[in-house]
Protein backbone atom coordinates (compact mmCIF):
# COMPACT_ATOMS: atom_id res chain seq x y z
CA UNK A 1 0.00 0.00 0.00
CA UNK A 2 1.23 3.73 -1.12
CA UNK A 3 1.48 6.23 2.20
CA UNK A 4 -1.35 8.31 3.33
CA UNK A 5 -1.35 11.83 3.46
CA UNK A 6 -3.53 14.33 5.35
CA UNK A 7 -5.53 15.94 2.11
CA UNK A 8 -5.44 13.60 -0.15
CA UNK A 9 -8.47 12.98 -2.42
CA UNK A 10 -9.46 9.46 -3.54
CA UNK A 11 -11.82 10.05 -7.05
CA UNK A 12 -14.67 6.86 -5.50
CA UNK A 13 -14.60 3.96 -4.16
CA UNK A 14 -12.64 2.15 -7.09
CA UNK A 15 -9.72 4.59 -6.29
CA UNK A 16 -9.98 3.29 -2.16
CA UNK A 17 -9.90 -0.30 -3.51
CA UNK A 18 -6.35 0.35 -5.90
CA UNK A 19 -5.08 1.88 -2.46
CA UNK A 20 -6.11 -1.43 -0.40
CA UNK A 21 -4.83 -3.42 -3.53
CA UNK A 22 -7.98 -4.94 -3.41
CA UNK A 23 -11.09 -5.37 -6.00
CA UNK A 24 -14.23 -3.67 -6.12
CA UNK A 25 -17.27 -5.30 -5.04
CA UNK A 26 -20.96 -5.14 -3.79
CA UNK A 27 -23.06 -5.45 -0.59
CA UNK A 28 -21.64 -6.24 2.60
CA UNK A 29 -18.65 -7.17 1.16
CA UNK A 30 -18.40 -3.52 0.13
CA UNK A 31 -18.93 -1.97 3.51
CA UNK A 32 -16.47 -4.64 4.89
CA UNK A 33 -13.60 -3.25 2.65
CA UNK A 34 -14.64 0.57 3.83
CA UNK A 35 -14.18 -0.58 7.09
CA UNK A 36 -10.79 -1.84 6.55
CA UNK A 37 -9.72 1.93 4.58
CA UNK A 38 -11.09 3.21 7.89
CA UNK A 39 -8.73 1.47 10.18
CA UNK A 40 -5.71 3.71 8.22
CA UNK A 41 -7.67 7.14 8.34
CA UNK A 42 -10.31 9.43 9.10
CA UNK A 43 -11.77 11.11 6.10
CA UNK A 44 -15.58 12.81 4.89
CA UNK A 45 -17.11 12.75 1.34
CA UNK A 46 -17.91 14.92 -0.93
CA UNK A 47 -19.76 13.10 -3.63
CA UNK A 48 -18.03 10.53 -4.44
CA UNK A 49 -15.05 11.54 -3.42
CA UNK A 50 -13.19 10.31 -0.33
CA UNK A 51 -10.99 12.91 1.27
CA UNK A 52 -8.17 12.30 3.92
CA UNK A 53 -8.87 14.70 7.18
CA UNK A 54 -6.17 12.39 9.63
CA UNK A 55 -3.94 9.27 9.12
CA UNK A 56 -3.46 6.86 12.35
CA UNK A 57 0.27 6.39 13.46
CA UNK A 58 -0.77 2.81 13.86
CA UNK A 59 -4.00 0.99 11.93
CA UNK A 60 -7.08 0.61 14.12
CA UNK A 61 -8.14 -3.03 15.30
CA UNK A 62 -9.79 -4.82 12.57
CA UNK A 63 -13.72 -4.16 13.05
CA UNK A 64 -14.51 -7.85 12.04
CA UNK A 65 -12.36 -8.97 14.90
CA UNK A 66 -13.68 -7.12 17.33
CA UNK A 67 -15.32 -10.93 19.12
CA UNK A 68 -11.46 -12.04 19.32
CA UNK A 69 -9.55 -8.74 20.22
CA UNK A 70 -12.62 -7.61 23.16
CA UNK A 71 -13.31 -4.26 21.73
CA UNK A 72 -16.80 -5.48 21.50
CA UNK A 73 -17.30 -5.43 25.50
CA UNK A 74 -16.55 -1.41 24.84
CA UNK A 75 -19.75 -0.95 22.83
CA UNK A 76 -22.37 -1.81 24.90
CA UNK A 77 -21.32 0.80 27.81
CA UNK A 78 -20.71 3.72 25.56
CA UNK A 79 -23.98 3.18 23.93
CA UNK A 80 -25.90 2.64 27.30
CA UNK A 81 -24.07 6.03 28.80
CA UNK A 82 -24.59 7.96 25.27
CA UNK A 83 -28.53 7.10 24.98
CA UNK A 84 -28.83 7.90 28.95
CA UNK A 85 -27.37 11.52 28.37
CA UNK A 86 -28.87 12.00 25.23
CA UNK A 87 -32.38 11.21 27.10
CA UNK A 88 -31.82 14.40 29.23
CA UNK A 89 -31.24 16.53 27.15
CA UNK A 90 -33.90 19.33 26.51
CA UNK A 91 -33.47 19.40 22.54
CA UNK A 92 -33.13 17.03 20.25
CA UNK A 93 -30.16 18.05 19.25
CA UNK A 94 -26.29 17.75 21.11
CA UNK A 95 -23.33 19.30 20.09
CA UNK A 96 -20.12 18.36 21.71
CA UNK A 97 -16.61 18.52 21.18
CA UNK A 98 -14.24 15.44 20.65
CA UNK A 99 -12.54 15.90 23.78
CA UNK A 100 -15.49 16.53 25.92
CA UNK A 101 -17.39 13.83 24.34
CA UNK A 102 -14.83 11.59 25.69
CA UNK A 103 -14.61 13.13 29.10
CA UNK A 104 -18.71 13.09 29.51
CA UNK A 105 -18.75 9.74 28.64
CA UNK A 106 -16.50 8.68 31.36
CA UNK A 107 -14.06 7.43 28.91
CA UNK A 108 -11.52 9.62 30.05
CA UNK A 109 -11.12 12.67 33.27
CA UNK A 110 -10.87 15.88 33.10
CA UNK A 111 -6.90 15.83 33.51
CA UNK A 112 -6.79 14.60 29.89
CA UNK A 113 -7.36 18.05 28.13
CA UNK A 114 -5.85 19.77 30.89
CA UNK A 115 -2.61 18.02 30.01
CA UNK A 116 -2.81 17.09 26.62
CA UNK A 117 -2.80 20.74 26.31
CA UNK A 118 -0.12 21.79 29.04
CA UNK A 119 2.95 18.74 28.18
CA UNK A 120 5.48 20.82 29.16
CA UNK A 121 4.00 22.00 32.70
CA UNK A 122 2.56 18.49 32.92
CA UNK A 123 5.74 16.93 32.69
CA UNK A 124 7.94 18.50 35.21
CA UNK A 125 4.96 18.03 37.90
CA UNK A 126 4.38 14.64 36.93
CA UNK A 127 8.25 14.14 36.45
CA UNK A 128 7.44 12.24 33.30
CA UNK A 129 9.24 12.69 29.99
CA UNK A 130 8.02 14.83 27.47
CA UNK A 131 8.44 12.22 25.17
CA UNK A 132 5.99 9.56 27.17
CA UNK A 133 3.37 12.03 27.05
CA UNK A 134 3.48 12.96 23.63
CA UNK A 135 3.96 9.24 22.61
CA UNK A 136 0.66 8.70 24.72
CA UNK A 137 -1.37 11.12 23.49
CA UNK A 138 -0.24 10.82 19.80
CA UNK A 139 -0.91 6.48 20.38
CA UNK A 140 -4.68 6.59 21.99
CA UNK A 141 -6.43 9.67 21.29
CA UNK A 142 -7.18 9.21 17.65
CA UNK A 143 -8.37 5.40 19.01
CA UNK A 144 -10.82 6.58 21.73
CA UNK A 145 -12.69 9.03 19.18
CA UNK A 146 -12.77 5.88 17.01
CA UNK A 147 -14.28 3.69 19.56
CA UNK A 148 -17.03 6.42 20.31
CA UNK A 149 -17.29 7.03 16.41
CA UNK A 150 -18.27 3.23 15.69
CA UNK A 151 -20.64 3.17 18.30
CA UNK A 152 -22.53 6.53 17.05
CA UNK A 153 -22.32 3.98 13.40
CA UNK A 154 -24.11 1.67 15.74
CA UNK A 155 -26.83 3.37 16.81
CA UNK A 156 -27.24 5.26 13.67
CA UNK A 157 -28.05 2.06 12.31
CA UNK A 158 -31.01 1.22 14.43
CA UNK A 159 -32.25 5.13 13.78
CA UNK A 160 -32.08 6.22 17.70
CA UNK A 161 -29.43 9.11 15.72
CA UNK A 162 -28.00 10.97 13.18
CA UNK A 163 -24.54 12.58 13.71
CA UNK A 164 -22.29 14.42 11.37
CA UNK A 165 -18.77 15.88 12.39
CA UNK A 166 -18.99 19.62 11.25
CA UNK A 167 -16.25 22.12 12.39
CA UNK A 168 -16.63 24.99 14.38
CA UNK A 169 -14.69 28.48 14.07
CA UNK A 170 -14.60 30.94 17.09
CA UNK A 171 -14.23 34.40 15.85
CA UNK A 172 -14.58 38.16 16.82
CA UNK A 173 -17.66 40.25 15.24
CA UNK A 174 -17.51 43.51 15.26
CA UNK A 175 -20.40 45.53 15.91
CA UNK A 176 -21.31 49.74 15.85
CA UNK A 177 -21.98 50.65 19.33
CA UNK A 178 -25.34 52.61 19.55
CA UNK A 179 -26.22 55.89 21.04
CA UNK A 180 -29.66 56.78 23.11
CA UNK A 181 -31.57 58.10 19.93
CA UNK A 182 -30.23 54.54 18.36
CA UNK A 183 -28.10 56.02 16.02
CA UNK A 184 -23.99 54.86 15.02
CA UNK A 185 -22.14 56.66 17.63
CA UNK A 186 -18.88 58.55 17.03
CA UNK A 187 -16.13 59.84 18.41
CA UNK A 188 -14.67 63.18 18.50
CA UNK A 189 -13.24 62.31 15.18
CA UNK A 190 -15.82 61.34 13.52
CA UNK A 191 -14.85 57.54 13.77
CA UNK A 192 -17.18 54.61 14.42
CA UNK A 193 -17.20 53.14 17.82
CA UNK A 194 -17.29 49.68 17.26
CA UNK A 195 -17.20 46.64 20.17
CA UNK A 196 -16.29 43.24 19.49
CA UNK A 197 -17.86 39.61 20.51
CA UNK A 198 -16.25 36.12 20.68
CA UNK A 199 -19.24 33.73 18.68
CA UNK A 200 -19.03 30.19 17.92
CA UNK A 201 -20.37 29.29 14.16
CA UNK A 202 -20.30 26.41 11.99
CA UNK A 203 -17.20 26.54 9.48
CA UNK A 204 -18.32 28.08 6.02
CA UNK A 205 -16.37 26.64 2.69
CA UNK A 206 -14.44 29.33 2.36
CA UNK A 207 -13.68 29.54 6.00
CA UNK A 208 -12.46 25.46 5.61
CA UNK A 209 -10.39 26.44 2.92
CA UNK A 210 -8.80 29.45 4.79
CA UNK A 211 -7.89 26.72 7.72
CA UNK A 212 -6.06 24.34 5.24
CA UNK A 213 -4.16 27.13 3.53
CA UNK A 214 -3.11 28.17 6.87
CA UNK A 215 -1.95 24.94 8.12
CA UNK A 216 0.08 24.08 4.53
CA UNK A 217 1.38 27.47 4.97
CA UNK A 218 2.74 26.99 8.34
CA UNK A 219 3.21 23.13 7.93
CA UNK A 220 5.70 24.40 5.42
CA UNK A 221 7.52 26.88 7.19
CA UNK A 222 7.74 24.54 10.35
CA UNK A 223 9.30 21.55 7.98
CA UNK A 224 6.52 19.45 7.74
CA UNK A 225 5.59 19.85 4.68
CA UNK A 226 6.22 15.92 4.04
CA UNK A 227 5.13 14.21 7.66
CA UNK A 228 2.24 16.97 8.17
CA UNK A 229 0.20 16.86 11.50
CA UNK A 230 1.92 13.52 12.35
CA UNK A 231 5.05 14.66 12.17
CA UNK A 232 4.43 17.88 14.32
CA UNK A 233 2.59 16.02 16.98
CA UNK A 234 5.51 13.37 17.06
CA UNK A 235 8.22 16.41 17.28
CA UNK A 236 6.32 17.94 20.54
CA UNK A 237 5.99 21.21 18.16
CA UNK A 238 1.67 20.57 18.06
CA UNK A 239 1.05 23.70 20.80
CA UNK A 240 3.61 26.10 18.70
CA UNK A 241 2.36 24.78 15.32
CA UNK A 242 -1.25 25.22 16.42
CA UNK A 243 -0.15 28.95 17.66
CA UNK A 244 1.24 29.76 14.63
CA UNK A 245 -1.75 28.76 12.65
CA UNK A 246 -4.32 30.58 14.90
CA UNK A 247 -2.24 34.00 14.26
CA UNK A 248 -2.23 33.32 10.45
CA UNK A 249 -5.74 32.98 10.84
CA UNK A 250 -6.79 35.50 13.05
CA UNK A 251 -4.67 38.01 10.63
CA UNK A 252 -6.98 36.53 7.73
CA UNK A 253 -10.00 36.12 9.14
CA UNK A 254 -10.62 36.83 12.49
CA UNK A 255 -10.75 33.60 13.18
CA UNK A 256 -9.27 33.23 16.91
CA UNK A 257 -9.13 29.79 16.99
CA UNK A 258 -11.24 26.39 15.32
CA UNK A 259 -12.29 22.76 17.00
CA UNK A 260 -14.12 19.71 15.40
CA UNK A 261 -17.77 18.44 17.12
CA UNK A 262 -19.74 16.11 17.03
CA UNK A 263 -23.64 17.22 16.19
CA UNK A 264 -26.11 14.44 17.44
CA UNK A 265 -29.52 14.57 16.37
CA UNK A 266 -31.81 11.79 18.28
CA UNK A 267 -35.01 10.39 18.29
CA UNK A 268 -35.92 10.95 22.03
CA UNK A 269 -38.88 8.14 21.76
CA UNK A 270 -37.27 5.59 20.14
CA UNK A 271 -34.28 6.06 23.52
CA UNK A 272 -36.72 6.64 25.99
CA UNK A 273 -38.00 3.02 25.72
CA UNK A 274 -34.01 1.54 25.18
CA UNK A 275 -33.20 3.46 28.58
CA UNK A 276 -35.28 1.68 30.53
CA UNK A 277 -33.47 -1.83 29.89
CA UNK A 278 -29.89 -0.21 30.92
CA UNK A 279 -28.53 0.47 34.34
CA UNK A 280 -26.54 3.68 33.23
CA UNK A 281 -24.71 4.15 36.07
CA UNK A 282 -23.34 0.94 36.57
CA UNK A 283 -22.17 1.15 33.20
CA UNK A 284 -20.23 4.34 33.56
CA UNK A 285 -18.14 2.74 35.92
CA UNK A 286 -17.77 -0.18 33.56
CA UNK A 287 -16.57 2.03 30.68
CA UNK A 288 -13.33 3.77 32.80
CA UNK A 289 -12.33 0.88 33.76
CA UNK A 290 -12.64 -0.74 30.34
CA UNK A 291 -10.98 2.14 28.68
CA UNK A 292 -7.98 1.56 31.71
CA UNK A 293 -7.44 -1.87 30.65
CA UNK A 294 -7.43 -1.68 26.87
CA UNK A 295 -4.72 1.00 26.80
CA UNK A 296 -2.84 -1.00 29.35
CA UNK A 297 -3.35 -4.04 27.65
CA UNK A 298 -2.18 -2.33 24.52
CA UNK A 299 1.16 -0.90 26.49
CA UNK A 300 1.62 -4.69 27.24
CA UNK A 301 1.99 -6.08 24.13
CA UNK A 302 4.14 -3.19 22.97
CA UNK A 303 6.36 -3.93 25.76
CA UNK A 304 6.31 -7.68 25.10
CA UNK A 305 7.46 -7.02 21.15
CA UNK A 306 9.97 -4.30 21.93
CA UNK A 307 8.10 -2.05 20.19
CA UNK A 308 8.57 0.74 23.08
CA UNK A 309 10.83 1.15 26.04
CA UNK A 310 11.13 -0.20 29.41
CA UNK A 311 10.71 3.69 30.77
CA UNK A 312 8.12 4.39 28.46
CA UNK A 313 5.94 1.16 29.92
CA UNK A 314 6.50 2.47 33.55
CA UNK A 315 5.80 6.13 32.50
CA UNK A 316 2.94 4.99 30.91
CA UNK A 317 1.02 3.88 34.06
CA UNK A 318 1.34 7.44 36.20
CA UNK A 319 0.29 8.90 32.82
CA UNK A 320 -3.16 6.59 33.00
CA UNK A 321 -4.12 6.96 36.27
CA UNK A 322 -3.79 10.93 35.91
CA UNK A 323 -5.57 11.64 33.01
CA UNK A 324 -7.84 8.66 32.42
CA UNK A 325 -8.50 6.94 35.54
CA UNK A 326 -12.15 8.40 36.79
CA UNK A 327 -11.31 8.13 40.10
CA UNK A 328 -8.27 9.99 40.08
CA UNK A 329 -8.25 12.44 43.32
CA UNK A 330 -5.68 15.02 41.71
CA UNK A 331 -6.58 18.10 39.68
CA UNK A 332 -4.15 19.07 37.30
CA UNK A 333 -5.67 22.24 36.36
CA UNK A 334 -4.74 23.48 39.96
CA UNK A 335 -1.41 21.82 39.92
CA UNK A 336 -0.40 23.64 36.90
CA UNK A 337 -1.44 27.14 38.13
CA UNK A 338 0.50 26.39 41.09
CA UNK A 339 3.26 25.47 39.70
CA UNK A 340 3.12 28.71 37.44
CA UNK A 341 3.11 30.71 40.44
CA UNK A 342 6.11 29.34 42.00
CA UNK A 343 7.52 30.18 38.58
CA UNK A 344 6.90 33.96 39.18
CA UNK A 345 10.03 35.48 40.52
CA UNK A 346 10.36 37.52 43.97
CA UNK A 347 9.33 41.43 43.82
């Protein structure tokens, strides 16, 4: 199989079959071979068209194995905990973030973000390596949305949902401040006084387009044009990359800053009589400690083939329990502001 890149455009599904080296055919046979592109890559159509939006570092577990490998036992307990929260929601319709998706469900805590986010600070007060934490990060993230993602497939296909994956730009309007008779006001110049407002929107075409111009732009400049995201996130560079391309884009657009959600539309009947058959919050409890022992189990094996190192396996564990475990006691949003204020010299 050729490399995938972040971007690149497959024509239709004949095209995805050349890449799997593989031949075109019908039915279920069909969907079984798009499962198997989507254990290399996350992509959306357009048409026919299948374009590349992330590539895995490693491929996902095959789908069809799922009875053998004991990612099945995942799927019950994100669906039960999904349906549950969907069921109290006031609308029909929820829009959540990847990363808080994750954390609501209970398949990670609320240390995740905070560190995945903060790897520097994170590492001196853990007094793990930089490198474990990006290795971490980079290794299961991209595997827990996929584990949530299949099981939104699931219940799409017995019509309790709908879900698409729009993205969402945060940007400042600006707006002419009024004066009592409701007219522009001005100031002694003559000049518009104008106040601004952060607002969250769904990502226009042309505001897509201005977010992958940025990132080649600075993917370039950085010296990534080959490896792209992967190789950013793999060089610890993601926080000044993603800098970098906020700035370009806030000079271009306004656009402060951009995240991916997911938007879940659900039939609220159809749930309300599922519900009843699940015990949601035993299942909760279920799901963290599921998550806990397929990542460990995962470290295992890695360990077992060489495939990381010894420091990396015992890293790995105080790296788990801090930002995954749901009973973890420590907040790391307070540890990093205090450790940012023993970082402030003397007057």
């Amino acid at each position: 199989m050729n490399k995938l890149e972040v971007g690149q455009i497959f024509k239709n599904y004949k095209a995805v079959c050349e890449w799997l080296e593989i031949k075109p055919t019908t039915g279920t046979a069909k969907i079984a071979q798009i499962k198997e592109f989507e254990r290399y890559c996350k992509y959306h159509k357009e048409g026919q068209k299948f374009i590349i939006d992330e590539v895995y570092t490693e491929p996902l577990d095959k789908v069809d194995n799922r009875g053998k490998d004991g990612n099945s036992k995942y799927y019950n307990d994100i669906e039960i905990t999904l349906l549950y929260l969907l069921q109290q929601q006031k609308h029909k319709i929820l829009t959540i973030s990847n990363g808080k998706a994750l954390e609501i469900m209970n398949m990670i805590n609320k240390n995740f973000r905070v560190v995945k986010d903060n790897i520097e600070k994170s590492s001196e007060i853990l007094d793990i390596p930089q490198e474990s934490l990006y290795l971490f990060f980079n290794t299961y993230y991209s595997p827990l949305i996929n584990i949530f993602r299949n099981n939104l497939n699931k219940m799409a296909n017995k019509s309790l949902l709908c879900y698409d994956t729009p993205r969402i730009v945060v940007k400042l309007k600006a707006n002419p401040i009024l004066n009592e008779l409701g007219e522009i006001a001005l100031n002694r110049n003559g000049q518009t006084k104008i106040s601004s407002k952060e607002i969250h929107e769904y990502a226009t075409d042309d505001e897509k387009a201005l977010i992958v111009a940025c990132e080649r732009i600075i993917l370039e400049e950085m010296g990534f044009a080959d490896t792209g995201k992967q190789g950013v996130l793999l060089s610890g560079q993601w926080k000044n990359y993603m800098a970098k391309v906020n700035k370009k884009l806030y000079e271009a657009g306004n656009i402060k800053y951009y995240y991916d959600v997911f938007k879940i539309i659900c039939y609220k009947e159809g749930i309300d009589k599922v519900i009843k058959e699940y015990q949601y919050n035993n299942s909760k409890s279920v799901l963290n400690d599921l998550m806990i022992d397929k990542i460990k189990t995962s470290i295992d094996k890695k360990s077992l083939n060489h495939k990381i190192s010894d420091t990396y396996h015992n890293d790995s564990d105080k790296i788990i329990k801090t930002v995954i475990d749901g009973k973890c006691s420590v907040d790391m949003k307070e540890e990093i502001k205090n450790y940012e204020s023993c970082l402030i010299p003397n007057a």
